[in-house]
Protein backbone atom coordinates (compact mmCIF):
# COMPACT_ATOMS: atom_id res chain seq x y z
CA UNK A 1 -1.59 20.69 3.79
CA UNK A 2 -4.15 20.80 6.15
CA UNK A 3 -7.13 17.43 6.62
CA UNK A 4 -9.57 19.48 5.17
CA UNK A 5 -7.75 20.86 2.12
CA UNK A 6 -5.51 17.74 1.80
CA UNK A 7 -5.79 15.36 -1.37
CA UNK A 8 -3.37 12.94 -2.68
CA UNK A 9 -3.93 11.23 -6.19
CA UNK A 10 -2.59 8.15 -7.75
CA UNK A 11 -2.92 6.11 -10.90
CA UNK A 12 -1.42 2.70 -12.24
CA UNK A 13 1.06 2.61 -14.31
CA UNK A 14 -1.09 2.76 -17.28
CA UNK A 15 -3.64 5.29 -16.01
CA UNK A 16 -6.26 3.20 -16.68
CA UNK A 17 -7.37 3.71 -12.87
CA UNK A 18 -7.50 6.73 -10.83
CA UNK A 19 -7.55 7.22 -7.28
CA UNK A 20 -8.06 10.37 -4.86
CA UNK A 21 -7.63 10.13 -0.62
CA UNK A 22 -9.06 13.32 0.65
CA UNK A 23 -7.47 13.36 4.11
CA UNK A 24 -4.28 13.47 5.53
CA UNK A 25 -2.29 10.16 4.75
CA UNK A 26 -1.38 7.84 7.44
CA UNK A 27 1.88 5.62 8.29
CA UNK A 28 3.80 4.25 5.77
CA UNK A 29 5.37 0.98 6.04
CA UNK A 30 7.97 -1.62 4.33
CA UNK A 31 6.19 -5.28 4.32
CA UNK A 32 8.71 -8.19 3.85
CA UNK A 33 5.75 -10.65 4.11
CA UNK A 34 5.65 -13.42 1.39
CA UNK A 35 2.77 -12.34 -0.06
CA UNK A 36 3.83 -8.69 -1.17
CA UNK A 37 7.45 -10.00 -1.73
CA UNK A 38 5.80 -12.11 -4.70
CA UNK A 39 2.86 -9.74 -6.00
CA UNK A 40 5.08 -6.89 -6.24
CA UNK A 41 7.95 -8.99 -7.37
CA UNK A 42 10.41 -7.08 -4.65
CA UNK A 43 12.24 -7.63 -1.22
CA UNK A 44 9.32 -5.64 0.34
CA UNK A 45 6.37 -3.74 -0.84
CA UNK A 46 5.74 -0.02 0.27
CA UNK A 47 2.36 1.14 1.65
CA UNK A 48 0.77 4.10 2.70
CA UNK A 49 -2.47 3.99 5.18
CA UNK A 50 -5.10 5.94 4.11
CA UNK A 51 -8.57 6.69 5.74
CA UNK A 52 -10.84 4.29 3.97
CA UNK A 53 -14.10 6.30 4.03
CA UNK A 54 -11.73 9.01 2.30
CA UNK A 55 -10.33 7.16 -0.23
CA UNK A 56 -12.51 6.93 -3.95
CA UNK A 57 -11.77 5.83 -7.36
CA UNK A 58 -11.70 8.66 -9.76
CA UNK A 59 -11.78 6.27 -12.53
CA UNK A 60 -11.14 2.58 -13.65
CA UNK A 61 -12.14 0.74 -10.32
CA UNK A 62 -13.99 -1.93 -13.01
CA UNK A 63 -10.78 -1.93 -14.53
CA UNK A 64 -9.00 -3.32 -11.33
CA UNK A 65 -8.82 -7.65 -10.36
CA UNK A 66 -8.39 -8.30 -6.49
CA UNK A 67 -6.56 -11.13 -5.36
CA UNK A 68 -7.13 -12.44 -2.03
CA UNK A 69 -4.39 -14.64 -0.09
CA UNK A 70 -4.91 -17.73 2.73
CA UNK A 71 -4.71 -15.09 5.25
CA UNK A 72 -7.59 -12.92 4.07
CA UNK A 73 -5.46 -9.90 2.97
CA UNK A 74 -6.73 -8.57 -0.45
CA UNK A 75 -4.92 -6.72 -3.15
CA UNK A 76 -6.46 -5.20 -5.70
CA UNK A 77 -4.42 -4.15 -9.45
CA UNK A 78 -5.05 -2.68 -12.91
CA UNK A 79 -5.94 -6.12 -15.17
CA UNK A 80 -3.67 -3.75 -17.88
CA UNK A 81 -0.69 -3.47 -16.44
CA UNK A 82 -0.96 -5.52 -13.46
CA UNK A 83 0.21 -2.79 -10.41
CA UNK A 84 -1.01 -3.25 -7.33
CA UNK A 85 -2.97 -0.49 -6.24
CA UNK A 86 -4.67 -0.81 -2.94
CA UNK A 87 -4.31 -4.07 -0.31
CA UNK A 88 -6.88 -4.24 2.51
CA UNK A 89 -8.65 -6.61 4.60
CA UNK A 90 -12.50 -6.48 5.37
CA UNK A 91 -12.53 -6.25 8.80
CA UNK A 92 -10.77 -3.06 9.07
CA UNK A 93 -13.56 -0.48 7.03
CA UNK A 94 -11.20 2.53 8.70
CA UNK A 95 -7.99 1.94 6.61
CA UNK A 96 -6.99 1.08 3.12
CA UNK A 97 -3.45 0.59 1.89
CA UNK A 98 -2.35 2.13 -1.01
CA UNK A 99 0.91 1.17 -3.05
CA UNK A 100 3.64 4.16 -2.14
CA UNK A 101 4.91 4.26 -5.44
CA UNK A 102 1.19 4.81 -7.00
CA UNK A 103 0.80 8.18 -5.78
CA UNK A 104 1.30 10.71 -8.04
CA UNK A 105 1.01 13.55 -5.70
CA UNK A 106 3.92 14.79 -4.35
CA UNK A 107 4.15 14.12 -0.61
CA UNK A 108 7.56 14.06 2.16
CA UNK A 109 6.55 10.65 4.00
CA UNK A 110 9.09 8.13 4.35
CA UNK A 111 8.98 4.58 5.58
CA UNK A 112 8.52 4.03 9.73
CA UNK A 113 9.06 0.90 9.90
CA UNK A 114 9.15 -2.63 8.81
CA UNK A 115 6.97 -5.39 9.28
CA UNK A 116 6.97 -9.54 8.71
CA UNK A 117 10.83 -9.44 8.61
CA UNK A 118 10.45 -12.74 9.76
CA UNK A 119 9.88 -13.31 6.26
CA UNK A 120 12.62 -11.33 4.57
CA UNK A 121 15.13 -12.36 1.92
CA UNK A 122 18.32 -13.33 3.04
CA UNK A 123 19.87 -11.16 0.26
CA UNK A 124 18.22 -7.22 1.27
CA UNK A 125 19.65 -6.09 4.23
CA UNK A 126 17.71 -3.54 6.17
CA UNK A 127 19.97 -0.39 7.08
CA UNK A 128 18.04 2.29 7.87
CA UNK A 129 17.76 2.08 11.64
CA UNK A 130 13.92 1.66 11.36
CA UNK A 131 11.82 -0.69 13.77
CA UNK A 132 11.54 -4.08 12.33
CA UNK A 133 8.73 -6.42 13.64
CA UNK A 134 8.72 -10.17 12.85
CA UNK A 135 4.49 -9.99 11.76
CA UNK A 136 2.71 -6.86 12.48
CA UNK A 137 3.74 -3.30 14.32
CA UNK A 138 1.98 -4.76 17.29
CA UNK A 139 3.53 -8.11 17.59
């Protein structure tokens, strides 16, 4: 797929919301952080970046609650069945996150690296030869 004739939809689990990122997708990422660990009930949560002025709702974005943690970070899921959609923060208007496993579209990205291992359960070890940063890429 080529940027201009690229577009990647998702939905919740339910289907109650509906997403659509016209644009090529952007890194993908493992976060051990505290915060996904516990909202997505997991060792780490999986996002995708995504060109923010790209990404819309196709449906159900009045269906969606957004949560926002100590550190500003925001995540936004379906008040149905409770997945987490989207995380973002305001400050960046160029990117949006979007939960890996909420893409429906079929798409051959995998995981670069890993980030807030600082924060990781002792239990999950990480085996995949990826970089691992202790807080962001670039820290």
């Amino acid at each position: 797929m080529t940027a201009a004739t690229a577009n990647y939809e998702g939905s919740c689990l339910c289907g109650r919301v509906r997403y659509r990122v016209a644009g090529e997708l952007g890194a993908m990422s493992n976060c051990f952080c505290t915060d996904c660990r516990k909202s997505h009930a997991a060792p780490f949560a999986t996002y995708i970046d995504a060109p923010r002025p790209e990404f819309k709702f196709l449906k159900g974005e009045d269906n969606l609650t957004t949560w926002q943690t100590e550190s500003g970070t925001k995540r936004s899921f379906c008040k149905s069945c409770g997945s987490i959609v989207v995380c973002f923060v305001d400050n960046d208007p160029k990117t949006i996150e979007i939960s890996a496993a909420t893409v429906d579209t079929p798409f051959d990205k995998k995981p670069e690296y890993h980030i807030f291992v600082r924060s990781k359960v002792a239990w999950y070890d990480i085996l995949d030869g990826k970089p691992q940063h202790k807080a962001y890429q670039n820290q």
